[in-house]
C-alpha atoms as a PDB file:
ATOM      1  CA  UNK A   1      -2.052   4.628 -16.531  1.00  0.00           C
ATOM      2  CA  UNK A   2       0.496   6.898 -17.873  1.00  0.00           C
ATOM      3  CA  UNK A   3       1.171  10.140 -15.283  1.00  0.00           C
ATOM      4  CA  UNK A   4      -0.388  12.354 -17.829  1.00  0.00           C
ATOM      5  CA  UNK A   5      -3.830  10.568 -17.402  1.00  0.00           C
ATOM      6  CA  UNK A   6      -3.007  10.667 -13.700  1.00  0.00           C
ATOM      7  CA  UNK A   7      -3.442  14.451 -13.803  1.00  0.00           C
ATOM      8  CA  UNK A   8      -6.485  14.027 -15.536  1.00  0.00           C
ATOM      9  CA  UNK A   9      -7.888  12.621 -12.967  1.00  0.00           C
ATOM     10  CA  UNK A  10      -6.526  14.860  -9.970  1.00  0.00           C
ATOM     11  CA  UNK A  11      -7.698  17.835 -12.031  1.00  0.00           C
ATOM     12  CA  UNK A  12      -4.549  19.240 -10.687  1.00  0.00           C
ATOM     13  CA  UNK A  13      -1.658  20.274 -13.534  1.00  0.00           C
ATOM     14  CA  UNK A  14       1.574  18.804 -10.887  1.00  0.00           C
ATOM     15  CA  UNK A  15       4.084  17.293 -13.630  1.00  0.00           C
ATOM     16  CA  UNK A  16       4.061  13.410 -13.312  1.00  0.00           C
ATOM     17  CA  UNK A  17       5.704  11.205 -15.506  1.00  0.00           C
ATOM     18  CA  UNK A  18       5.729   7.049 -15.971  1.00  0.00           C
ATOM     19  CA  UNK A  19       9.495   5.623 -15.617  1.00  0.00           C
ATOM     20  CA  UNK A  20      10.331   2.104 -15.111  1.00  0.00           C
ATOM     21  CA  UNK A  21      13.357   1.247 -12.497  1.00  0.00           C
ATOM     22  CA  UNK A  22      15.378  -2.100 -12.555  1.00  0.00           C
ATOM     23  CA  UNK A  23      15.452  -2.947  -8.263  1.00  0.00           C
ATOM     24  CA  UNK A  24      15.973  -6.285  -6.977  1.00  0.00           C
ATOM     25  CA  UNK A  25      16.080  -8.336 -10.119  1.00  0.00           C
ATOM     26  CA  UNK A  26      12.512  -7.033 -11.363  1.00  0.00           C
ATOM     27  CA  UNK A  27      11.215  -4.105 -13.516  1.00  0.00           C
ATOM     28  CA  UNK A  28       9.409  -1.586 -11.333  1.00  0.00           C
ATOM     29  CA  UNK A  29       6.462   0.839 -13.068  1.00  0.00           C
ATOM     30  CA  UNK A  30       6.667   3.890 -10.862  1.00  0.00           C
ATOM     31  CA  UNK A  31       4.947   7.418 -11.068  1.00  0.00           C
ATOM     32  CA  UNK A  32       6.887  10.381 -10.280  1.00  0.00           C
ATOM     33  CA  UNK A  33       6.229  13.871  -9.268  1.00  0.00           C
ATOM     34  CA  UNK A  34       8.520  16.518  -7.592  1.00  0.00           C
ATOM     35  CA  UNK A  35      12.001  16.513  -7.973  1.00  0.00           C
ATOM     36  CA  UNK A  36      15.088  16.510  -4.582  1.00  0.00           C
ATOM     37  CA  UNK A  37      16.838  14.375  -2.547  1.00  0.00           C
ATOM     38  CA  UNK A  38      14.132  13.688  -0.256  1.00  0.00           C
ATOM     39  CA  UNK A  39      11.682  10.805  -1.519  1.00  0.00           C
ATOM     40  CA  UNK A  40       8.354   9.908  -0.404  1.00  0.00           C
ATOM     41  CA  UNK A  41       7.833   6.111  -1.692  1.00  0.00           C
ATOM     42  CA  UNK A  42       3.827   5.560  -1.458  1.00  0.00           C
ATOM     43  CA  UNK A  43       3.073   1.793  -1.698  1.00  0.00           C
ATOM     44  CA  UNK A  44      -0.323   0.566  -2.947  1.00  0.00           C
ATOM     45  CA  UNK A  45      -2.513  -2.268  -1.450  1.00  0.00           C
ATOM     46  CA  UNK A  46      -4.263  -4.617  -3.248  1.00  0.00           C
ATOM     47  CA  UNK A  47      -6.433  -4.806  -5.787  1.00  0.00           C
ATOM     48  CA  UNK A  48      -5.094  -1.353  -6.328  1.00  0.00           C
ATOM     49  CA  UNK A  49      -2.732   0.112  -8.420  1.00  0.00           C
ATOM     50  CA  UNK A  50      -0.057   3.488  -8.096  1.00  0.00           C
ATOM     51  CA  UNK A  51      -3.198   5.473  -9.130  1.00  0.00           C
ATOM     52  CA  UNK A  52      -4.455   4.950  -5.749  1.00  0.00           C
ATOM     53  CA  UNK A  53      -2.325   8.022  -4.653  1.00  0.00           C
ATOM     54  CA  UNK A  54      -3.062  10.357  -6.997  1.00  0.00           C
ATOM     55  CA  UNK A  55      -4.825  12.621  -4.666  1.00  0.00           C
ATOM     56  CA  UNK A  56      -1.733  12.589  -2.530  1.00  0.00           C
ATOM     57  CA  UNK A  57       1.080  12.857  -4.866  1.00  0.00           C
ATOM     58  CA  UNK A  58       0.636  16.624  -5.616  1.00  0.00           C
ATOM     59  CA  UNK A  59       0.469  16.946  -1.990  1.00  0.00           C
ATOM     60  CA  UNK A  60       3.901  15.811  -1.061  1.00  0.00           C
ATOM     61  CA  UNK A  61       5.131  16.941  -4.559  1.00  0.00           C
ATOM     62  CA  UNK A  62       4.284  20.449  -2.854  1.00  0.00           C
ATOM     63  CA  UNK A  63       6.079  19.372   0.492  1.00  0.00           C
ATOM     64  CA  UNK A  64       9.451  19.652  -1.341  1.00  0.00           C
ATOM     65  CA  UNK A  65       9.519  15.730  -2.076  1.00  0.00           C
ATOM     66  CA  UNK A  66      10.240  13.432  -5.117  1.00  0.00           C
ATOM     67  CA  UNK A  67       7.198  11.264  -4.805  1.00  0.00           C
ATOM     68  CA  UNK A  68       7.491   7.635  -6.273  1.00  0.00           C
ATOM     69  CA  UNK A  69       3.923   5.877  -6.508  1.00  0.00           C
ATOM     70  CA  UNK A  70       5.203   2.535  -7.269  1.00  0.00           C
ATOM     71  CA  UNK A  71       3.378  -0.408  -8.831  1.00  0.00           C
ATOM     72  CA  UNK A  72       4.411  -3.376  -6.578  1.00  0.00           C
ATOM     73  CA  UNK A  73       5.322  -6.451  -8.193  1.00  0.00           C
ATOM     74  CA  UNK A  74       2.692  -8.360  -9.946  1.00  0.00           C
ATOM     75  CA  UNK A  75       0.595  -5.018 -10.482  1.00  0.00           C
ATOM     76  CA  UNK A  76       0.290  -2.512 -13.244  1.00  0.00           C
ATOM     77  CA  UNK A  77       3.341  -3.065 -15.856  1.00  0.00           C
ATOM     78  CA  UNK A  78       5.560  -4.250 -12.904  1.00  0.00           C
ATOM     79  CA  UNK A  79       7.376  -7.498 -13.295  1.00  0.00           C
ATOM     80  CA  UNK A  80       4.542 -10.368 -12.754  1.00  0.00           C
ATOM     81  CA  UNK A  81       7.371 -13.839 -11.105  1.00  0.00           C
ATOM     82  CA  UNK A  82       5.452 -16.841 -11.111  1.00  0.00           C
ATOM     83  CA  UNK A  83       4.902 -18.980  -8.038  1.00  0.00           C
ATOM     84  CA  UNK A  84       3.991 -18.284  -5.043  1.00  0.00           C
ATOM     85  CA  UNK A  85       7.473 -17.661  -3.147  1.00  0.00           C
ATOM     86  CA  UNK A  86       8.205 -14.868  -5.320  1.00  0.00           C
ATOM     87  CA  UNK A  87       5.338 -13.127  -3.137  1.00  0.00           C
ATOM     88  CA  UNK A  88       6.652 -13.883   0.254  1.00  0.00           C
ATOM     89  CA  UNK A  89       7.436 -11.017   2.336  1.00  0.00           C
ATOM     90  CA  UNK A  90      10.961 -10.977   2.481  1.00  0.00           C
ATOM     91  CA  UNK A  91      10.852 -10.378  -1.071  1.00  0.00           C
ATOM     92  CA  UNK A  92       8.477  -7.288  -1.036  1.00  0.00           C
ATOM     93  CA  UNK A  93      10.706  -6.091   1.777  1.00  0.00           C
ATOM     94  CA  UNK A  94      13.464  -6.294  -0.380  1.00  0.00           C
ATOM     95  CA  UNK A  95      11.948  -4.657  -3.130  1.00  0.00           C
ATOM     96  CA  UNK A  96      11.732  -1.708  -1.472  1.00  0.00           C
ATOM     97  CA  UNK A  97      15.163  -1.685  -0.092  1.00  0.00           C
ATOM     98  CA  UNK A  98      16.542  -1.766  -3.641  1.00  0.00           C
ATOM     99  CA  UNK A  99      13.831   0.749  -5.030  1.00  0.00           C
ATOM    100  CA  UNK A 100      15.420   3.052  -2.066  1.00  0.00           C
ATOM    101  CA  UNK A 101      18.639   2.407  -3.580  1.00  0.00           C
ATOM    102  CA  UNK A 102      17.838   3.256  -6.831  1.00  0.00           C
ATOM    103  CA  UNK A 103      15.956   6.304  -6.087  1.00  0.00           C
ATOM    104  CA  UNK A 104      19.085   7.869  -4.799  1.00  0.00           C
ATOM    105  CA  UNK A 105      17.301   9.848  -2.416  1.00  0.00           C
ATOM    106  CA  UNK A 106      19.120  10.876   0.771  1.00  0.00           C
ATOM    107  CA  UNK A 107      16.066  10.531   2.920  1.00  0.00           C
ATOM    108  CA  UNK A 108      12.788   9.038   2.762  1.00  0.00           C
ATOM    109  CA  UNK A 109       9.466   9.141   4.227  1.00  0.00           C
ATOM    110  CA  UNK A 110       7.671   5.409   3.292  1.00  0.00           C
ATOM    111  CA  UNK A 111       3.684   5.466   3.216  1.00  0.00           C
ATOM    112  CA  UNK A 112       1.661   2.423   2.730  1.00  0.00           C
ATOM    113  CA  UNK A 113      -1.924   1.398   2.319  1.00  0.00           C
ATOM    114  CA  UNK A 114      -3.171  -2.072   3.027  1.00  0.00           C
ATOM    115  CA  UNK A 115      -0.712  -4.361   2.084  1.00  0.00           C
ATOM    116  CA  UNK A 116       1.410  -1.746   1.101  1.00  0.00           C
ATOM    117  CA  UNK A 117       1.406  -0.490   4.321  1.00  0.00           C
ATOM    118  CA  UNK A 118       1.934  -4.754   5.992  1.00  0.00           C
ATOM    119  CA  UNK A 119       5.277  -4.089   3.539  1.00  0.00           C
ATOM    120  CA  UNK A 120       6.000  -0.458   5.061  1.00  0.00           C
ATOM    121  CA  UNK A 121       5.362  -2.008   8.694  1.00  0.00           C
ATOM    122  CA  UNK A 122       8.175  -4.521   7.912  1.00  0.00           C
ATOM    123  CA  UNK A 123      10.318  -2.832   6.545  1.00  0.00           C
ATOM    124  CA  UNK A 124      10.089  -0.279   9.307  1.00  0.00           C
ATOM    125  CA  UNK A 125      10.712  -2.878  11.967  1.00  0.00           C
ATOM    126  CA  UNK A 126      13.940  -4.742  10.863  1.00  0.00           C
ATOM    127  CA  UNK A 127      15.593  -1.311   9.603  1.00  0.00           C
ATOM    128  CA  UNK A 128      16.483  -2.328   6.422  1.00  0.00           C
ATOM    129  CA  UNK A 129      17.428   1.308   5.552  1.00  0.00           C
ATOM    130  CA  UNK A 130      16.812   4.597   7.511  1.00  0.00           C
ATOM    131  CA  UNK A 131      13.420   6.446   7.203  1.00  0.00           C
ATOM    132  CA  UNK A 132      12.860   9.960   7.888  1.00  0.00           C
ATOM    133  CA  UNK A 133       9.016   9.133   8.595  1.00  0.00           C
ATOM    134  CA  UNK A 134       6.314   6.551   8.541  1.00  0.00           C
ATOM    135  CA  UNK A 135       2.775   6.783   7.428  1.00  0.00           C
ATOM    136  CA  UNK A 136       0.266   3.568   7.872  1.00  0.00           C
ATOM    137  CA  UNK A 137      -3.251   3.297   6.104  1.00  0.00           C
ATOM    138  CA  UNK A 138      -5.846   0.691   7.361  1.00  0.00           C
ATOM    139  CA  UNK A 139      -3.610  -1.963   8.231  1.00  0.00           C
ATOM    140  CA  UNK A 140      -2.318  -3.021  11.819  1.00  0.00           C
ATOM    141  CA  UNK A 141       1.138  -3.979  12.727  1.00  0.00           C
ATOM    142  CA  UNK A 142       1.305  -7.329  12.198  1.00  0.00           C
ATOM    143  CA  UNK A 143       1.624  -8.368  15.681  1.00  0.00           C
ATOM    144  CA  UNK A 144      -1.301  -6.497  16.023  1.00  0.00           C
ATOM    145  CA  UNK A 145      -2.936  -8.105  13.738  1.00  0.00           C
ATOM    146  CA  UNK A 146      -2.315 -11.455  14.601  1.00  0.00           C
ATOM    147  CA  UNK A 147      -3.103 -10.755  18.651  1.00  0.00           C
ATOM    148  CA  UNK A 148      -6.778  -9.194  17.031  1.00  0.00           C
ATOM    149  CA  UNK A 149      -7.200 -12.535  15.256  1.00  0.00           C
ATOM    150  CA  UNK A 150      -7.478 -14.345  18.473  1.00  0.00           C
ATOM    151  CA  UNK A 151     -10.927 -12.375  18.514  1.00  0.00           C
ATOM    152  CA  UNK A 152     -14.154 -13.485  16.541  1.00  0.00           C
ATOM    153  CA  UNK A 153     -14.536  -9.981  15.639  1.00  0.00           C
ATOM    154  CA  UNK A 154     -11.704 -10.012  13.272  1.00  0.00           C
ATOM    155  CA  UNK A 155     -11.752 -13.551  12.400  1.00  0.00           C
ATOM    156  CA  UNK A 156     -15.107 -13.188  10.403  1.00  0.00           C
ATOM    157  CA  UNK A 157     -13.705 -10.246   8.567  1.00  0.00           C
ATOM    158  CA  UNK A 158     -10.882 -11.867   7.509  1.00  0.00           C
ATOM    159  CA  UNK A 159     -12.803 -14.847   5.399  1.00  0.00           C
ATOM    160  CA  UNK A 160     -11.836 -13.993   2.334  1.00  0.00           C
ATOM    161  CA  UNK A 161      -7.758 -14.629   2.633  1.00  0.00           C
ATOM    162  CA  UNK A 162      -8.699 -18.233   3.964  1.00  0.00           C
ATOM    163  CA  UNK A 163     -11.246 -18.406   0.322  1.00  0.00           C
ATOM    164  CA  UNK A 164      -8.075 -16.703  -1.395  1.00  0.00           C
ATOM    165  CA  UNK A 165      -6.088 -19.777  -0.528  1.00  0.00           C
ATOM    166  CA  UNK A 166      -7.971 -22.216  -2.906  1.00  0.00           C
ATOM    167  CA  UNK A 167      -6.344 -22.892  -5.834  1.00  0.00           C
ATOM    168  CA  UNK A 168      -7.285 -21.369  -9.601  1.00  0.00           C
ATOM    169  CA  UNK A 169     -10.997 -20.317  -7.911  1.00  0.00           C
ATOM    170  CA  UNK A 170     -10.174 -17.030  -7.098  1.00  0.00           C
ATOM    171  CA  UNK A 171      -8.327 -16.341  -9.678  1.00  0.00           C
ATOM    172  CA  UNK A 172     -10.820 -16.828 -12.120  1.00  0.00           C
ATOM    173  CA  UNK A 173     -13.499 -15.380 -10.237  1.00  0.00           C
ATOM    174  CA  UNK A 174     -11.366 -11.866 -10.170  1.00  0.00           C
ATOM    175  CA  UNK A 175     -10.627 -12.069 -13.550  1.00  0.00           C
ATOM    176  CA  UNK A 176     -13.615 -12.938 -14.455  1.00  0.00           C
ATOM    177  CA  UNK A 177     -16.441 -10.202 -16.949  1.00  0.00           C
ATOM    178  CA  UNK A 178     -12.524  -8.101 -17.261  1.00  0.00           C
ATOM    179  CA  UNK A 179     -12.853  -7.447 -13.410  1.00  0.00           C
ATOM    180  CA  UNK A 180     -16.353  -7.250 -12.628  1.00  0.00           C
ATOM    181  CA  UNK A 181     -15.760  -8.187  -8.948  1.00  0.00           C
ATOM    182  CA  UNK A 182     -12.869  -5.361  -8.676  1.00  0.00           C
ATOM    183  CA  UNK A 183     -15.376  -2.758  -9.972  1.00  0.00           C
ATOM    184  CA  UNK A 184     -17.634  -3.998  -6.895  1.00  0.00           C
ATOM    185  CA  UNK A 185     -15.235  -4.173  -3.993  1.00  0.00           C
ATOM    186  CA  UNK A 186     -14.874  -0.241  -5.320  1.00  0.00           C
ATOM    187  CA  UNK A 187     -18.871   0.053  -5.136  1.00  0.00           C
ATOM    188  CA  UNK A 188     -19.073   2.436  -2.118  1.00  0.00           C
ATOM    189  CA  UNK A 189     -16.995   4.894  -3.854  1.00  0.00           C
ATOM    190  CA  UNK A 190     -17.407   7.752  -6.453  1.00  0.00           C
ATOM    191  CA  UNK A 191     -14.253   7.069  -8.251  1.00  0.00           C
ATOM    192  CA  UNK A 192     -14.144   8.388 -11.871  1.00  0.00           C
ATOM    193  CA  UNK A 193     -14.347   5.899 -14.344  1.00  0.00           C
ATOM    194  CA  UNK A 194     -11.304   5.961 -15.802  1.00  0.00           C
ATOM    195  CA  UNK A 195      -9.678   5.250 -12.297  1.00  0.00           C
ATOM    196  CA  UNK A 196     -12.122   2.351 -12.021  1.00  0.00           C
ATOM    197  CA  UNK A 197     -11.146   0.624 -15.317  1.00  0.00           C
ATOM    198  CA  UNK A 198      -7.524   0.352 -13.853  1.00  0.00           C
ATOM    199  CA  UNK A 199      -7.932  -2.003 -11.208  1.00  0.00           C
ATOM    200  CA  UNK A 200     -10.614  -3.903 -13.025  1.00  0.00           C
ATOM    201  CA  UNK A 201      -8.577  -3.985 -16.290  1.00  0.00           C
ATOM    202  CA  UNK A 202      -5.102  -4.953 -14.810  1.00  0.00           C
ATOM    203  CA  UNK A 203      -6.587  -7.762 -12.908  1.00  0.00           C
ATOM    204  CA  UNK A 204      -8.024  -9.070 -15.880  1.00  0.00           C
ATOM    205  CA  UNK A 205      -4.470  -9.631 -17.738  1.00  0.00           C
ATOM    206  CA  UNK A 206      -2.910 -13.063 -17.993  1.00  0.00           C
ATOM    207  CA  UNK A 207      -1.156 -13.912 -14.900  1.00  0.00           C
ATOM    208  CA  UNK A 208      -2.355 -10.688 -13.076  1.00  0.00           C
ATOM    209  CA  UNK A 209      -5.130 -11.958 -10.710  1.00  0.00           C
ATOM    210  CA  UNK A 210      -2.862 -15.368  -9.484  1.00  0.00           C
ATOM    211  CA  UNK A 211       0.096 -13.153  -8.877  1.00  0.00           C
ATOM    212  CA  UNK A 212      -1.897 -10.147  -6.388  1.00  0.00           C
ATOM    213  CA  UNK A 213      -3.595 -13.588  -4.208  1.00  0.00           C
ATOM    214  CA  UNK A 214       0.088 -14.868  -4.233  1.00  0.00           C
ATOM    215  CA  UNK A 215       0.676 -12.133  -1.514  1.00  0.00           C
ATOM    216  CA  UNK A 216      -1.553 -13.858   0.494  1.00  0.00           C
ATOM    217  CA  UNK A 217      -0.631 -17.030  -0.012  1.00  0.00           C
ATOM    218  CA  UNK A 218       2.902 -16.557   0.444  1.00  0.00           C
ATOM    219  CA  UNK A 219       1.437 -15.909   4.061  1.00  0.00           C
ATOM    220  CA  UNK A 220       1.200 -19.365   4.682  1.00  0.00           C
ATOM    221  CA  UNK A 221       4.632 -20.771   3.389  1.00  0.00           C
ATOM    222  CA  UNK A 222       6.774 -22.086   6.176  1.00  0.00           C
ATOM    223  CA  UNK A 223       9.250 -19.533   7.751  1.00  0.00           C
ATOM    224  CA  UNK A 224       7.211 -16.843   6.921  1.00  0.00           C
ATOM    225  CA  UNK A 225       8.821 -14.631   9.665  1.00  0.00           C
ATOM    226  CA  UNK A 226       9.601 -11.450   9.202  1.00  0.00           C
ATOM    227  CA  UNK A 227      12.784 -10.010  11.396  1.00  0.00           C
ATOM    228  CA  UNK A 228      12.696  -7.938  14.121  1.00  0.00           C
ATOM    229  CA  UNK A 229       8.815  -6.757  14.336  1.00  0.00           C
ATOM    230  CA  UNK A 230       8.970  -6.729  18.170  1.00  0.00           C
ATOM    231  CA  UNK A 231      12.073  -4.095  18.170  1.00  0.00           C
ATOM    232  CA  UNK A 232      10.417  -0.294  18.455  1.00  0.00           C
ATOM    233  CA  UNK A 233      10.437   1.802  15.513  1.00  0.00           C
ATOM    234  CA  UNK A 234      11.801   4.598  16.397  1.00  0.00           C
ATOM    235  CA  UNK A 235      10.633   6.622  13.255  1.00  0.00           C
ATOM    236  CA  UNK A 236       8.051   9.372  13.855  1.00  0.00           C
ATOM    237  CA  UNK A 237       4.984   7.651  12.684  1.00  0.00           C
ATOM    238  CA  UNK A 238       1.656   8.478  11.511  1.00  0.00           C
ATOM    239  CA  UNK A 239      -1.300   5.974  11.523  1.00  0.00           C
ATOM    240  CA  UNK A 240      -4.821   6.957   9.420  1.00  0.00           C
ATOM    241  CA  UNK A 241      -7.791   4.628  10.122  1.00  0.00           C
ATOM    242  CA  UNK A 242     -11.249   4.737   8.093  1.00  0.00           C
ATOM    243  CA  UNK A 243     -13.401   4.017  10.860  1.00  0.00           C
ATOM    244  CA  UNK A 244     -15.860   2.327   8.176  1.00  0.00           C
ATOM    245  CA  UNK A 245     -13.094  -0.483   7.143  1.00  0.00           C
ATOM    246  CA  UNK A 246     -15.244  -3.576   6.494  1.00  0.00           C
ATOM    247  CA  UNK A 247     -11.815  -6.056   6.529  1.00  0.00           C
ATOM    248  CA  UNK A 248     -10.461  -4.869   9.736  1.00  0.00           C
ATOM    249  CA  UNK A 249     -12.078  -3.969  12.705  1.00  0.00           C
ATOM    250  CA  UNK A 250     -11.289  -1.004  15.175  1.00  0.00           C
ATOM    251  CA  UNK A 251      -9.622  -3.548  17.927  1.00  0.00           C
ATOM    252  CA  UNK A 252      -6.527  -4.456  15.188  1.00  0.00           C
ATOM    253  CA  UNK A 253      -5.265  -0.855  16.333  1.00  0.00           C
ATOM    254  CA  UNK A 254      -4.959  -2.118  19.971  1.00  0.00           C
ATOM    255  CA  UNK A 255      -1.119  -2.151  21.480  1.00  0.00           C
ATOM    256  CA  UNK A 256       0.732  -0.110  18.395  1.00  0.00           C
ATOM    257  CA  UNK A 257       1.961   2.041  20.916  1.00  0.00           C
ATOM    258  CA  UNK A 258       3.939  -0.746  22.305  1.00  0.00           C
ATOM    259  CA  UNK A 259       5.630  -1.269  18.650  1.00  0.00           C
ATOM    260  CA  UNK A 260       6.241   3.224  17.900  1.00  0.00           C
ATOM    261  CA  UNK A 261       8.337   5.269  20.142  1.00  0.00           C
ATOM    262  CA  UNK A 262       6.720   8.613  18.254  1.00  0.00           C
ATOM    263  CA  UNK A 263       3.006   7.315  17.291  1.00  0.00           C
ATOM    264  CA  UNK A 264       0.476   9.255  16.427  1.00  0.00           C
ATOM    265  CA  UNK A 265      -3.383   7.527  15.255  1.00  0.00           C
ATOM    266  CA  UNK A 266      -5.865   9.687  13.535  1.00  0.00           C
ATOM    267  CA  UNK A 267      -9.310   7.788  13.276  1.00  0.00           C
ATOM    268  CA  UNK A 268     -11.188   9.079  10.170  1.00  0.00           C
ATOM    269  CA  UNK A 269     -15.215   8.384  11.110  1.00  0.00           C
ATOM    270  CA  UNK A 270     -17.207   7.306   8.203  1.00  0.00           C
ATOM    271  CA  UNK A 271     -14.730   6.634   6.211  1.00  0.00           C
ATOM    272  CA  UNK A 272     -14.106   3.038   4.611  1.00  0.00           C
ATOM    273  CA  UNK A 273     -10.842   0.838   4.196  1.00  0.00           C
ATOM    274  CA  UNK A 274      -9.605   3.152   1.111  1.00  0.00           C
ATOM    275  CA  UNK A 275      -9.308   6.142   3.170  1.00  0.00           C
ATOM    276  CA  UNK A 276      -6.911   8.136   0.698  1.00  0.00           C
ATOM    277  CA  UNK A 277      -9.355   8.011  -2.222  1.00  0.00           C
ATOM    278  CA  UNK A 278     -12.417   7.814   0.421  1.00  0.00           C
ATOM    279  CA  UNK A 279     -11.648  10.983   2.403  1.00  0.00           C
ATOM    280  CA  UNK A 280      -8.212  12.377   0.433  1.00  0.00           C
ATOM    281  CA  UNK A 281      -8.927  16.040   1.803  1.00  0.00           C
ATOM    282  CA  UNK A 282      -8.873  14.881   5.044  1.00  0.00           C
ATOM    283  CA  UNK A 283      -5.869  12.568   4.449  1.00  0.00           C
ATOM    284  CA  UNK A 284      -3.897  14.946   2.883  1.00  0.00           C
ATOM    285  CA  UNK A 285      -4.113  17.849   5.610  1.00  0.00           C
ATOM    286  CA  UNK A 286      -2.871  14.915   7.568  1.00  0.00           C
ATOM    287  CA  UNK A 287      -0.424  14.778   6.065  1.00  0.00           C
ATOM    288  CA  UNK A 288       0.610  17.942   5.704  1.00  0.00           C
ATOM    289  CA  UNK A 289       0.746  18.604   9.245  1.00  0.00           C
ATOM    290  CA  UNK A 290       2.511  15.478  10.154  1.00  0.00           C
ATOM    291  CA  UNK A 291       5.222  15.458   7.496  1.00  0.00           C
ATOM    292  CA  UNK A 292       5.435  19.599   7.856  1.00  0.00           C
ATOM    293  CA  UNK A 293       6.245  18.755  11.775  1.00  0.00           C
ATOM    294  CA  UNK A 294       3.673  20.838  12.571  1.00  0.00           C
ATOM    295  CA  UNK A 295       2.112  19.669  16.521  1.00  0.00           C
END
């Protein structure tokens, strides 16, 4: 989706453009509005795609930042590695690091959503470079997460990474009708069809639906540690929840405060797990407040 057609479907006239940025040995498709020294690097989840923020990027475009939407590897027109250690986290950690590094920027504000935001925790917790501020979307801290797994309530939401675990399956099965199982994870929502084609049409390239379920299964690859996640962030950070999130329950948000100096957690009622295309109004005055430093 080129940034041109991403304005089409904000209905907003910000200036976005498609560039493509070499960063830890892979080819990075990114979307960029604004223009500074101060960058605000959104990170998608999956089966998503750096259309996901499109509501958003005028937003912090307006805040006086250079907003990079980046398609993660594996997604979009993004370098695709084979094999599943390509995916482990330390790698996606490191991608961002050199993205960072590329960018220029003098500061920068990370914001994540689903596994973007498992990436964004990371990162934030073994301070692999300085961040002006955090912002989480429906996803715990990982220790979080894995004390809520200890609880049936999360265990039986979280079926589908054990099913995305079998071999060539899932793959198929995603890829499968160009997507058709994409377009109905996205059911609940009124996205525009154009936005909907995206994640149903890049999962349905060669390659593309093996490499987004190789970030889960570079979960279970031995030494899958990631440094440092019980140190405090000390970044001002923002948490947004969809209440209505029907992979992660409520309790995964139990003890954060033990992992954020500066934490604040805004619960979004009715809202489901894609809470910046679900509820962007809300998400964006959010944001606004938080990254204005408004109380």
């Amino acid at each position: 989706m080129t940034g041109a057609t991403m304005r089409e479907a904000t209905g907003r006239q910000t200036p976005m453009q498609t560039i493509f940025v070499e960063a830890n040995g892979q080819r990075f498709e990114v979307v960029e509005a604004g223009e500074g020294d101060r960058l605000a690097l959104c990170l998608h989840g999956f089966p998503e795609h750096a259309v996901s923020w499109r509501h958003q990027m005028p937003v912090l475009a307006g805040l006086g930042y250079r907003v990079w939407a980046v398609n993660q590897r594996g997604y979009g027109r993004s370098s695709r590695p084979r094999g599943v250690p390509a995916y482990a986290l330390a790698e996606l950690v490191a991608d961002i690091a050199a993205l960072i590094d590329a960018s220029g920027a003098t500061s920068v504000t990370l914001i994540g959503h689903d596994w973007g935001a498992m990436v964004a925790w990371c990162f934030a917790a073994a301070r692999v470079r300085p961040l002006e501020r955090l912002v989480i979307m429906n996803v715990p801290h990982p220790l979080c997460f894995r004390d809520a797994l200890r609880h049936w309530r999360q265990k039986r939401r979280s079926w589908y990474v054990a099913f995305f675990q079998i071999p060539m399956l899932p793959d198929r099965l995603l890829a499968a009708k160009r997507g058709a199982s994409v377009r109905r994870m996205f059911a609940g929502l009124s996205l525009p069809p154009e936005i909907l084609a995206v994640y149903a049409d890049q999962i349905a390239q060669p390659g593309a639906a093996t490499a987004m379920l190789n970030w889960y299964r570079a979960m279970r690859l031995p030494g899958q540690k990631t440094p440092g996640l019980s140190r405090i962030i000390e970044v001002p950070t923002l948490v947004i929840w969809g209440e209505q999130d029907v992979a992660l329950d409520l309790i995964c948000l139990r003890g954060t405060e033990r992992y954020v100096r500066h934490l604040a957690v805004e619960r979004l009622p009715g809202v489901s797990h894609w809470v910046q295309q679900d509820a962007p109004d809300r998400v964006n005055a959010l944001l606004r407040r938080f990254l204005s430093g408004m109380p």
